[in-house]
N, C-alpha and C. Protein backbone atom coordinates (compact mmCIF):
# COMPACT_ATOMS: atom_id res chain seq x y z
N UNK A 1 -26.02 -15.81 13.81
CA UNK A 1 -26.70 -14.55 13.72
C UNK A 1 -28.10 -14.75 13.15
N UNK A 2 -29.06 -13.98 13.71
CA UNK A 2 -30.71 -13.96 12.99
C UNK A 2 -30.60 -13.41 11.83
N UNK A 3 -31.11 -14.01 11.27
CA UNK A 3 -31.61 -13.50 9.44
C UNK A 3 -30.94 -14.21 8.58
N UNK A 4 -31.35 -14.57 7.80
CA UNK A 4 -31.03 -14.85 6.54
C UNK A 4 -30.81 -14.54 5.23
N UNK A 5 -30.50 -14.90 4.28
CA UNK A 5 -30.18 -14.23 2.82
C UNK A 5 -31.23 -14.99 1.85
N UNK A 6 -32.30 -14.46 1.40
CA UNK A 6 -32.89 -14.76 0.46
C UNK A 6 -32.34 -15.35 -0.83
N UNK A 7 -32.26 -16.13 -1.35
CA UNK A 7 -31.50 -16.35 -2.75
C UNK A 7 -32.32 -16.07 -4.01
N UNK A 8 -33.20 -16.05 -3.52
CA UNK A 8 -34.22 -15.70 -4.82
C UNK A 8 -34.44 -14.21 -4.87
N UNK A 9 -34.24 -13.54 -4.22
CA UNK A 9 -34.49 -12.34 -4.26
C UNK A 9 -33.03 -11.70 -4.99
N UNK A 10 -32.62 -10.93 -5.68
CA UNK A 10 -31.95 -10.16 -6.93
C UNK A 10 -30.39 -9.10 -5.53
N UNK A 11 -29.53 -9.43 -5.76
CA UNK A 11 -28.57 -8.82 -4.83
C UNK A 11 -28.60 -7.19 -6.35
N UNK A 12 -28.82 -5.91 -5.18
CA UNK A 12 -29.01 -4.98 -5.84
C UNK A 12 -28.01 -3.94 -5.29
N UNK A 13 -26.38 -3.59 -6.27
CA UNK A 13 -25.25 -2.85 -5.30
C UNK A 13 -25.97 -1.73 -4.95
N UNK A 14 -25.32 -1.16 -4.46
CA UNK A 14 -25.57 0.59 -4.00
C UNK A 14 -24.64 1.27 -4.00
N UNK A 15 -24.62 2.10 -4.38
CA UNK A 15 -23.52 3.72 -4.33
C UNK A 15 -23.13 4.02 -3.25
N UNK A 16 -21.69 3.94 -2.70
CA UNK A 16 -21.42 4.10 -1.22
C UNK A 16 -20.31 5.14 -1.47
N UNK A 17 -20.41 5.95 -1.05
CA UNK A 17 -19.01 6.95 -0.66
C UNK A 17 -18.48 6.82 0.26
N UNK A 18 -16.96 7.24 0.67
CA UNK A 18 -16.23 6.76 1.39
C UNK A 18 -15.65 8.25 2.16
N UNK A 19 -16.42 8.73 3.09
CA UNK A 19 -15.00 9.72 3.80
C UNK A 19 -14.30 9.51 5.52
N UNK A 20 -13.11 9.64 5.27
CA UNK A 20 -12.29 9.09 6.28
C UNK A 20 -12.05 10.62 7.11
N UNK A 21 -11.80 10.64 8.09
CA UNK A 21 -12.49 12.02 9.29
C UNK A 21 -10.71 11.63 9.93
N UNK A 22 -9.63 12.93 9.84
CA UNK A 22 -8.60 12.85 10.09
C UNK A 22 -7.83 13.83 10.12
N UNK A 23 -6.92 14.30 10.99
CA UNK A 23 -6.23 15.71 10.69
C UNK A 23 -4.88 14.74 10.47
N UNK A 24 -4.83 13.57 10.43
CA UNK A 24 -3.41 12.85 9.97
C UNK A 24 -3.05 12.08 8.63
N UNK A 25 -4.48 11.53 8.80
CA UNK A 25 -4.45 10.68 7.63
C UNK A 25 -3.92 11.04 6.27
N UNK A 26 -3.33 9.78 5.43
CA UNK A 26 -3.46 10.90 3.63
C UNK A 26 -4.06 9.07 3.27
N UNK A 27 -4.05 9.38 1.96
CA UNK A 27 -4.48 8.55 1.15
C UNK A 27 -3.75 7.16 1.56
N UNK A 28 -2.16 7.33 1.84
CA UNK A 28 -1.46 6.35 1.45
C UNK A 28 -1.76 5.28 3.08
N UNK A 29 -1.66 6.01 3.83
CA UNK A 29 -2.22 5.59 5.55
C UNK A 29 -3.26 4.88 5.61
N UNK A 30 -4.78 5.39 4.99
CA UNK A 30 -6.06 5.37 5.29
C UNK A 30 -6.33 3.73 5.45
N UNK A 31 -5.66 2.96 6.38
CA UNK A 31 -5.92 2.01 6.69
C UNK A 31 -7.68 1.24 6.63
N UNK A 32 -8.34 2.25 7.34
CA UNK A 32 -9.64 2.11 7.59
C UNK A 32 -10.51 2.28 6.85
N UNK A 33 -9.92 3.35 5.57
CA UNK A 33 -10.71 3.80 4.10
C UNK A 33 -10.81 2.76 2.88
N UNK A 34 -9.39 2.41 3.47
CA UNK A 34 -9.17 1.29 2.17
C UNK A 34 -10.22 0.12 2.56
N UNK A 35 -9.78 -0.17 3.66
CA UNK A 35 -10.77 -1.75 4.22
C UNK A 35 -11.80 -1.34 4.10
N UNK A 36 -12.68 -0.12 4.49
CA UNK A 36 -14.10 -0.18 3.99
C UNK A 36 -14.61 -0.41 2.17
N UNK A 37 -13.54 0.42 1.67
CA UNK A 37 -13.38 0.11 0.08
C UNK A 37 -13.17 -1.08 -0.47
N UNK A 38 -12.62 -1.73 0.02
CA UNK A 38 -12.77 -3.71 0.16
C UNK A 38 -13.70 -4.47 0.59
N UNK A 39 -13.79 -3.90 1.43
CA UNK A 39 -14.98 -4.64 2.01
C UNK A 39 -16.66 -4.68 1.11
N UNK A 40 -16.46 -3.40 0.80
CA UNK A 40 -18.07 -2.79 0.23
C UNK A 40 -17.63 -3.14 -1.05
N UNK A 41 -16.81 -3.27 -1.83
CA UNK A 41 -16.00 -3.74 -2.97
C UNK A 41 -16.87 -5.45 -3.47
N UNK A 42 -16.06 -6.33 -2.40
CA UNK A 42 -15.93 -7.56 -2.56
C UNK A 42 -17.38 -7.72 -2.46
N UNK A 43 -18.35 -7.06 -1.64
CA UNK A 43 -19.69 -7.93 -1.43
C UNK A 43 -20.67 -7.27 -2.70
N UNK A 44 -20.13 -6.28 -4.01
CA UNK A 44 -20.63 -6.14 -5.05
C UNK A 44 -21.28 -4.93 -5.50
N UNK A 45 -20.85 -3.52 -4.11
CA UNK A 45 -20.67 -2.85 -4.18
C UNK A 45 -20.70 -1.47 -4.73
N UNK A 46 -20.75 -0.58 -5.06
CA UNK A 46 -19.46 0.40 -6.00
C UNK A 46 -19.17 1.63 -5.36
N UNK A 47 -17.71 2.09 -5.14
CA UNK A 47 -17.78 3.05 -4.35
C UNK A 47 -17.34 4.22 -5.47
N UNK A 48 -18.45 5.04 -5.27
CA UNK A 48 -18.91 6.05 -5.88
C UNK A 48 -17.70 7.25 -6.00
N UNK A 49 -17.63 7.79 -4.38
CA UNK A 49 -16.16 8.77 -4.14
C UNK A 49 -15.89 8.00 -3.19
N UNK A 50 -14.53 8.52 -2.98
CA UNK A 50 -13.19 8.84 -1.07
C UNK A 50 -12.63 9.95 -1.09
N UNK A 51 -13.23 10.39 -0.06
CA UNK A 51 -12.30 11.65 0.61
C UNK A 51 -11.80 11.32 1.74
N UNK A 52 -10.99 12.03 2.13
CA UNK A 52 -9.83 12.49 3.47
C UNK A 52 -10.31 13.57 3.79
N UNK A 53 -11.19 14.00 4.96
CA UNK A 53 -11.44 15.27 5.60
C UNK A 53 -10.81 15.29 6.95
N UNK A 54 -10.73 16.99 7.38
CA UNK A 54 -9.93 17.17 8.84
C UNK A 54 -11.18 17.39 9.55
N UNK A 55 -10.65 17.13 11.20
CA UNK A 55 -12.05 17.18 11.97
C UNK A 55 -12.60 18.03 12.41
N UNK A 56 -13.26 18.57 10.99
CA UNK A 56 -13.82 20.10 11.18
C UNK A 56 -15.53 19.97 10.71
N UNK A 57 -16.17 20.53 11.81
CA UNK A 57 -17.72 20.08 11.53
C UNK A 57 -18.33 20.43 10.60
N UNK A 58 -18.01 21.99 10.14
CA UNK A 58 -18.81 22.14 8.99
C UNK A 58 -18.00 21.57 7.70
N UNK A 59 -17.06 21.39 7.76
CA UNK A 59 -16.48 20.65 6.17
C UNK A 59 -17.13 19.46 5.98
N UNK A 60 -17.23 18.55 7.42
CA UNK A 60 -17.69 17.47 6.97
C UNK A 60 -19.55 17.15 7.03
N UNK A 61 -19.93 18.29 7.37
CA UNK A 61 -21.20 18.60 7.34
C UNK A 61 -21.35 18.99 5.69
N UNK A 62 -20.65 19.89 5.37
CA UNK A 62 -20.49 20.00 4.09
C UNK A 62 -20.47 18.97 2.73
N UNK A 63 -19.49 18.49 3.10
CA UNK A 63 -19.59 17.08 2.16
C UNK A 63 -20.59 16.51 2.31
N UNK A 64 -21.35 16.15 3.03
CA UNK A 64 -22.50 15.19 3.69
C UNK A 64 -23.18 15.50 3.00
N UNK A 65 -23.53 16.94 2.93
CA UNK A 65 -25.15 17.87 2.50
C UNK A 65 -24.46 17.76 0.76
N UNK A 66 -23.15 18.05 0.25
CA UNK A 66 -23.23 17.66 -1.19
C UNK A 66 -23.19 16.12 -1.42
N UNK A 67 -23.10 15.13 -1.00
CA UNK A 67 -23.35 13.71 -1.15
C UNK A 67 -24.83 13.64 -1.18
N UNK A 68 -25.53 13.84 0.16
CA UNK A 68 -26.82 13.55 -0.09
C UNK A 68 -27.40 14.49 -1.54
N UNK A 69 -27.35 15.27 -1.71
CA UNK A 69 -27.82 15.60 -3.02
C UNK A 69 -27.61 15.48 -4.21
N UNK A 70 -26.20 14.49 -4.21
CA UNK A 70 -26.15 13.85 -5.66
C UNK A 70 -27.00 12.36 -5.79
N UNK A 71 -28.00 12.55 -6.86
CA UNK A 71 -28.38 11.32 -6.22
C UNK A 71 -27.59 9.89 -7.06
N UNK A 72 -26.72 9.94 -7.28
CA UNK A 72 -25.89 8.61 -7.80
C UNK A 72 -24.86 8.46 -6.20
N UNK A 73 -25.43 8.75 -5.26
CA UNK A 73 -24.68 8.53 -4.10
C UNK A 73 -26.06 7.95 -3.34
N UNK A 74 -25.86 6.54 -2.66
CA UNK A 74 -27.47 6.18 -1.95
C UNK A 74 -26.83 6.04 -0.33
N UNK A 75 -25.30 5.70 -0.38
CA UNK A 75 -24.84 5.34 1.11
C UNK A 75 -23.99 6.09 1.66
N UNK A 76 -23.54 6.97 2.49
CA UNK A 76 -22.51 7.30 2.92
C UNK A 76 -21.71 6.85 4.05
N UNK A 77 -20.29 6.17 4.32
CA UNK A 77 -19.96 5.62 5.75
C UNK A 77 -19.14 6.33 5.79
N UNK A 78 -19.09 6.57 6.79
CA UNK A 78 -17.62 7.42 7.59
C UNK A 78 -16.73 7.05 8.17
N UNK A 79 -15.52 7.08 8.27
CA UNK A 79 -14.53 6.73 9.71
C UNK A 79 -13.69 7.78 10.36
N UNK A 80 -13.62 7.58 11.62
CA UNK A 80 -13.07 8.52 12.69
C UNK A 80 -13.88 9.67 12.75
N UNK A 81 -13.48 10.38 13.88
CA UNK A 81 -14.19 11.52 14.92
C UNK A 81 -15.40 10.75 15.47
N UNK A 82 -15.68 9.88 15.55
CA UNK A 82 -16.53 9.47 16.68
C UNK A 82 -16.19 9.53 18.07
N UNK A 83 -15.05 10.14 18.54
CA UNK A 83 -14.35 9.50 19.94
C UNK A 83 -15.29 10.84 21.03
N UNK A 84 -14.29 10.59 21.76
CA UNK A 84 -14.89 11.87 22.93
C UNK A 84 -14.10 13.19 23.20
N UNK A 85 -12.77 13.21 22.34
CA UNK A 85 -12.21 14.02 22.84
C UNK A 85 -12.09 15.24 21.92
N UNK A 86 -11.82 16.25 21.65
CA UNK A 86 -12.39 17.99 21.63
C UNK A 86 -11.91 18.00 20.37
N UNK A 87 -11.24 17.43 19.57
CA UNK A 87 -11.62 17.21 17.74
C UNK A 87 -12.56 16.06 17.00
N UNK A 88 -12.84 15.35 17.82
CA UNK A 88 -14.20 14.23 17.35
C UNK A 88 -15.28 14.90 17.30
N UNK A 89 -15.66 15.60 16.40
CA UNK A 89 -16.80 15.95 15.71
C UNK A 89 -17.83 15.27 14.80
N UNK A 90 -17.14 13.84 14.28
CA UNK A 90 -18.24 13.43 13.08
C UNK A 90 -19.50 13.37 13.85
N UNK A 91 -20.32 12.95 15.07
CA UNK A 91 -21.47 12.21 15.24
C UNK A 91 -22.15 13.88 15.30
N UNK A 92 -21.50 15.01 15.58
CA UNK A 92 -22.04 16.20 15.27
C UNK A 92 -22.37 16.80 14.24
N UNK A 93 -21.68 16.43 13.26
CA UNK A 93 -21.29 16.82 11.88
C UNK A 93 -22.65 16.05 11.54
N UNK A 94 -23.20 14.97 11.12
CA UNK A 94 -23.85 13.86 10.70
C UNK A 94 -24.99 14.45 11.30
N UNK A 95 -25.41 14.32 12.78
CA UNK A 95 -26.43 14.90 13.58
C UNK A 95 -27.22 16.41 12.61
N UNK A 96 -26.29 17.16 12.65
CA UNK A 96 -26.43 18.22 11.96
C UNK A 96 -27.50 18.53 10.56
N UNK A 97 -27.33 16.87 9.57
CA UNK A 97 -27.78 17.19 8.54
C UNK A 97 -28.77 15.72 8.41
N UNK A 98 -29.03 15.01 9.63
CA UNK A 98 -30.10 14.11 9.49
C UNK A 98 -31.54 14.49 9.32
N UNK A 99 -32.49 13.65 8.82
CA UNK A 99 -33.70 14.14 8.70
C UNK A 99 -34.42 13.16 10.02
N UNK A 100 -33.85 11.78 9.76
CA UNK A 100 -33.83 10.97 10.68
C UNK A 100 -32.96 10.01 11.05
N UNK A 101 -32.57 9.81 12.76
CA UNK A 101 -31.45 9.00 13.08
C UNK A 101 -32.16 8.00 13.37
N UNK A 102 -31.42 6.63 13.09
CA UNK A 102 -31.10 5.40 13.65
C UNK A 102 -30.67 5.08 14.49
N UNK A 103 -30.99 5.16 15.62
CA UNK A 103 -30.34 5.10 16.97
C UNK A 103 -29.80 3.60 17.02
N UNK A 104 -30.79 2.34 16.35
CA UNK A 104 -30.30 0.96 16.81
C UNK A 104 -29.00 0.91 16.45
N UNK A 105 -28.14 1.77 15.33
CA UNK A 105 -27.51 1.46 14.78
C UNK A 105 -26.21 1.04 16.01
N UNK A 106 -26.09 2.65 16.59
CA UNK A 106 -24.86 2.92 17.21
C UNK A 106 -25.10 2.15 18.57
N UNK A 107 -26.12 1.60 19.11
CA UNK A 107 -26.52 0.38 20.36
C UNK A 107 -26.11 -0.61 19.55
N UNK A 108 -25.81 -0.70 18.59
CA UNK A 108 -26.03 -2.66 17.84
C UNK A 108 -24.67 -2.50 18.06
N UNK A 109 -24.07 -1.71 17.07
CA UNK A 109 -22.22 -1.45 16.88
C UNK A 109 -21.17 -1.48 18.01
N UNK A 110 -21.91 -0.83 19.57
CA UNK A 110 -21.33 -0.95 20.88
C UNK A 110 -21.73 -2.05 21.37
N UNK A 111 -22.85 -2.76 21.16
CA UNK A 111 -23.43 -4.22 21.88
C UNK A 111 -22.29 -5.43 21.35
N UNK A 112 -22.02 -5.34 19.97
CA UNK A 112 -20.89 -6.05 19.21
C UNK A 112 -19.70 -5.91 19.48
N UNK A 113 -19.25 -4.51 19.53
CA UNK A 113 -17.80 -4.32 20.19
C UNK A 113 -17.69 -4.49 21.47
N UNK A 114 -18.62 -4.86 22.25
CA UNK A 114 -18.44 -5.31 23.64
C UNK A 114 -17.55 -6.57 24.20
N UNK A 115 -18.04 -7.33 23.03
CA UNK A 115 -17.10 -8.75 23.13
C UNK A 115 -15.81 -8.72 22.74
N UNK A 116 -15.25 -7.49 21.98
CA UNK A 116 -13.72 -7.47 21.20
C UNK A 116 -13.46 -6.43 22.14
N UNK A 117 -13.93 -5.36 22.72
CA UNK A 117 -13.08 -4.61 23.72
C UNK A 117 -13.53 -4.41 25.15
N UNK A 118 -14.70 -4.36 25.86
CA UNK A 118 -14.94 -4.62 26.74
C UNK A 118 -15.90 -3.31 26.66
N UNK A 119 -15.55 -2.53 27.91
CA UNK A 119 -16.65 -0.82 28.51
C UNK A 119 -15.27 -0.27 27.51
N UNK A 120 -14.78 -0.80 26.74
CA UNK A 120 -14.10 0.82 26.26
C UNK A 120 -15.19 1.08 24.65
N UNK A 121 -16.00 -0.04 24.35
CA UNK A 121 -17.01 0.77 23.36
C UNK A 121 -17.56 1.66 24.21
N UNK A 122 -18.01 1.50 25.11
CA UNK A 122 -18.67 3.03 25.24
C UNK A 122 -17.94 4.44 24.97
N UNK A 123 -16.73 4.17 24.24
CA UNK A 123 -16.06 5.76 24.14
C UNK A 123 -16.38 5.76 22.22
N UNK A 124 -16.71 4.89 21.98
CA UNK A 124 -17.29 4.96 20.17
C UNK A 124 -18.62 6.11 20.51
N UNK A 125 -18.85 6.72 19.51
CA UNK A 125 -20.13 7.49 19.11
C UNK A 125 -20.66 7.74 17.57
N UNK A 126 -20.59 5.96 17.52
CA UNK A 126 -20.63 5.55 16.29
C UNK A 126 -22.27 5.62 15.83
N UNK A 127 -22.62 6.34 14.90
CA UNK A 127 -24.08 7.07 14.63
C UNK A 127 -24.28 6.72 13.08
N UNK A 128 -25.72 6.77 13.00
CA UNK A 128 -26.39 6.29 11.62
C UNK A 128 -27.63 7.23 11.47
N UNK A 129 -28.12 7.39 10.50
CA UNK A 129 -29.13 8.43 9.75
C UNK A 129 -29.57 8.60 8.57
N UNK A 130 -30.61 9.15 8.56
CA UNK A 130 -31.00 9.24 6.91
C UNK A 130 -31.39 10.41 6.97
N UNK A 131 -31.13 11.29 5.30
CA UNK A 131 -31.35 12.62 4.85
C UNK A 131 -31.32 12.41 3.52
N UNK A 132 -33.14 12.70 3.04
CA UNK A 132 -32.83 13.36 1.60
C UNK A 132 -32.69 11.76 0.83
N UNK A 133 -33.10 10.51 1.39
CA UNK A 133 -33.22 9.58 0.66
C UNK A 133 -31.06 8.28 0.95
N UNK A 134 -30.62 9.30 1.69
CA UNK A 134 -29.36 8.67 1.54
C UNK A 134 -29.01 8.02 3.13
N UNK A 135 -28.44 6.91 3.00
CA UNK A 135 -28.09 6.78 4.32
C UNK A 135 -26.66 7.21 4.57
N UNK A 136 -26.76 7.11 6.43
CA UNK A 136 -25.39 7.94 6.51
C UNK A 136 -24.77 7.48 8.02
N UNK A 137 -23.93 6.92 7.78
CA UNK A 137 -23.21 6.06 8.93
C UNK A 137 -21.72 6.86 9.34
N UNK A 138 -21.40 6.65 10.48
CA UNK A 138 -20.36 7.20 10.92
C UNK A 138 -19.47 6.17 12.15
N UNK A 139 -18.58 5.51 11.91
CA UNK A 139 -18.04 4.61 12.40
C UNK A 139 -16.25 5.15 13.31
N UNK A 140 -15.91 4.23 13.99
CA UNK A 140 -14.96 4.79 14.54
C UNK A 140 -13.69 4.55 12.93
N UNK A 141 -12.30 5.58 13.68
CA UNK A 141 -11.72 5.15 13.10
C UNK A 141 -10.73 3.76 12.73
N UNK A 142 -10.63 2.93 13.60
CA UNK A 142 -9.61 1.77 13.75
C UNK A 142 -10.32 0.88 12.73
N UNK A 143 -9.15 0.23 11.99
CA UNK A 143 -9.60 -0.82 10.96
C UNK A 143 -10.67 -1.79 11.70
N UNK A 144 -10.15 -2.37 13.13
CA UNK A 144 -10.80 -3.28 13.68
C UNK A 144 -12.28 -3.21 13.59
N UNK A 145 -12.75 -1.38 13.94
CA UNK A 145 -13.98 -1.46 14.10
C UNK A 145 -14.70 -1.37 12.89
N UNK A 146 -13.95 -1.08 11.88
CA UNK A 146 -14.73 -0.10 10.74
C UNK A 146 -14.94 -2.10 9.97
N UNK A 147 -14.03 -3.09 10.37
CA UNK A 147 -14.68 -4.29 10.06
C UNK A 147 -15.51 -4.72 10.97
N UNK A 148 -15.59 -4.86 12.34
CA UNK A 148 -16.77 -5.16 12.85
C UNK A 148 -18.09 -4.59 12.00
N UNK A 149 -18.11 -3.48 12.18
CA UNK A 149 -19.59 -2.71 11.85
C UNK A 149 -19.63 -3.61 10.43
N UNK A 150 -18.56 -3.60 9.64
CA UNK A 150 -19.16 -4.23 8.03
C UNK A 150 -19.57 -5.20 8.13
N UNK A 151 -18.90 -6.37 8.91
CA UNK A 151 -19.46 -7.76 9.07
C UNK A 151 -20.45 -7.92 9.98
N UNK A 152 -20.81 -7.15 10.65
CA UNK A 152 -21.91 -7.59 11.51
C UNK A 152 -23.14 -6.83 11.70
N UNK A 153 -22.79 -5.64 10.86
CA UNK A 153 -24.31 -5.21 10.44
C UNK A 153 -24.16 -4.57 9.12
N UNK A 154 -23.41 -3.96 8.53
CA UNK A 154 -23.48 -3.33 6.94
C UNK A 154 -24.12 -3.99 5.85
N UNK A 155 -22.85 -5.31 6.14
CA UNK A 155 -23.18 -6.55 4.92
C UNK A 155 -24.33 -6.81 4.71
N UNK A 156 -25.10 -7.00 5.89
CA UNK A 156 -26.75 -7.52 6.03
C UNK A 156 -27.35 -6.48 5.60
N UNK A 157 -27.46 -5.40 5.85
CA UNK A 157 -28.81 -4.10 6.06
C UNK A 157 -28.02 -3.71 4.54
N UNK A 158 -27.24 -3.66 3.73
CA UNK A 158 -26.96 -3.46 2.56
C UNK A 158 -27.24 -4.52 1.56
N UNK A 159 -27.64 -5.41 1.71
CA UNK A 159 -27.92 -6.37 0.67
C UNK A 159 -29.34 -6.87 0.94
N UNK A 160 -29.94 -6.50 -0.32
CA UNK A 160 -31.40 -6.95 -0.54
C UNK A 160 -31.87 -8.04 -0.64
N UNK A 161 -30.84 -8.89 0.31
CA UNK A 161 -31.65 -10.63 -0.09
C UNK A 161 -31.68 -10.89 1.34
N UNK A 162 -31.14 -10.23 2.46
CA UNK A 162 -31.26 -10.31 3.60
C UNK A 162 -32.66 -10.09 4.13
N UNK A 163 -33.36 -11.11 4.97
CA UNK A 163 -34.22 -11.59 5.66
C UNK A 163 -34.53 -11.45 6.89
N UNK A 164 -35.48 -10.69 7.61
CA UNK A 164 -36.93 -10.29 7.50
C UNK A 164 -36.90 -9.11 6.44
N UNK A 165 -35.49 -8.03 7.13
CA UNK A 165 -35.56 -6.71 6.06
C UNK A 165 -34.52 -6.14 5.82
N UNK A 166 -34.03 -5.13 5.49
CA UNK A 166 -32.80 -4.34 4.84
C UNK A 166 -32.76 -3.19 4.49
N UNK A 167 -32.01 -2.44 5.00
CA UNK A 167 -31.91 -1.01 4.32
C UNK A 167 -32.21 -0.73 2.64
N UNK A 168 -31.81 -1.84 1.96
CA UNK A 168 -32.07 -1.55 0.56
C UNK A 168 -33.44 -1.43 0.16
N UNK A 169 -33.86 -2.10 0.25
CA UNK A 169 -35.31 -2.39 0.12
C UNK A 169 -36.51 -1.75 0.14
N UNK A 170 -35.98 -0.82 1.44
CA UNK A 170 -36.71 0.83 1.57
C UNK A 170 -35.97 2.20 1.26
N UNK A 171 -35.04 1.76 0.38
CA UNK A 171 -34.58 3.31 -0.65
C UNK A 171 -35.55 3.50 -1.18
N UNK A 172 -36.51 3.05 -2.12
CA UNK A 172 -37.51 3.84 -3.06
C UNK A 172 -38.42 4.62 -1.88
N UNK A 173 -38.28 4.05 -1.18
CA UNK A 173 -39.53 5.14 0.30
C UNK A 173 -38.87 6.14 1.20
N UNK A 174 -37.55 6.41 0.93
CA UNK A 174 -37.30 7.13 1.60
C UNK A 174 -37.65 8.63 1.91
N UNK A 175 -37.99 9.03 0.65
CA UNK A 175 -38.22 10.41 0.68
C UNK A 175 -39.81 10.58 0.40
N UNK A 176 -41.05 9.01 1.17
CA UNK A 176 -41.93 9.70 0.95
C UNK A 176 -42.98 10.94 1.55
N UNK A 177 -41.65 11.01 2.71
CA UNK A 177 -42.24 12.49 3.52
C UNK A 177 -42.41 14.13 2.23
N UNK A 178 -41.43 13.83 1.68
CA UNK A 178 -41.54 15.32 1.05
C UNK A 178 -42.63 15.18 -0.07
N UNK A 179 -42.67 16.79 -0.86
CA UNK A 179 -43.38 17.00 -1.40
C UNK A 179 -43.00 16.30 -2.88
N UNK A 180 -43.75 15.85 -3.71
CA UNK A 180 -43.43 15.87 -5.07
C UNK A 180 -43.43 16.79 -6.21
């Protein structure tokens, strides 16, 4: 993979919340909640909250808009409702309260799952964004993918020693559109 990890440069965690997008799920299930909580865990991490929401747009529009405004929250990832069918709402939900999307995100995430599932990524509508200084990712639900996306782009664009650049790096600029 391109890029590298700076070693001299200071690994700086970030505040990640965790909500899992489910009219089934509970705590004890959340296969995909937990592994992101491990995952973002082990590489140094801290996860801030986890919720379990049902796939209802404004609830999880809701949570979104109170995450981004706490500011001891800098990341938000999501899992499930990305799919296509008539309760997959997250990439709407998310859409809803961006200031600005990341489009490479959800091309990088289907370009990667191409090799582990074939044309069935194209049924992911796996989406990324920023609002209000926070980022905000929305991933499918299956453990499989919610580790792809960590290992093959989170890990990197979340850690500030990663080389040319990184999501971390430009938190202090995020909000220099607004007013002071």
């Amino acid at each position: 993979m391109p890029g590298r990890l700076d070693e001299s440069r200071p690994f700086i965690p970030v505040n990640i919340a965790l909500m899992t997008v489910s009219d089934t799920r509970s705590e004890a299930d959340d296969r995909s909640g937990r592994l992101l909580a491990e995952l973002a865990s082990a590489a140094g991490h801290n996860i801030a909250q986890r919720i379990i929401l049902r796939d209802e747009k404004e609830e999880i529009a809701a949570q979104l808009r109170a995450w981004i405004a706490d500011p001891g929250i800098d990341v938000v990832i999501a899992t499930g409702g990305t799919g296509v069918t008539g309760r997959d709402v997250t990439p709407e939900a998310f859409m809803s309260v961006y200031e600005k999307e990341i489009p490479g995100f959800g091309e990088l995430f289907r370009f990667q799952s191409y090799d582990k599932i074939g044309t069935s990524t194209i049924e992911s509508r796996a989406t990324a964004g920023v609002a209000r200084g926070t980022y905000l990712f929305a991933l499918p639900g299956s453990p499989g993918a919610c580790r792809d996306a960590w290992e093959g782009i989170l890990v990197h664009q979340l850690d500030n020693r990663f080389r040319p650049c990184n999501f971390v790096e430009l938190l202090p600029r995020l909000m220099e559109h607004l007013p002071r």
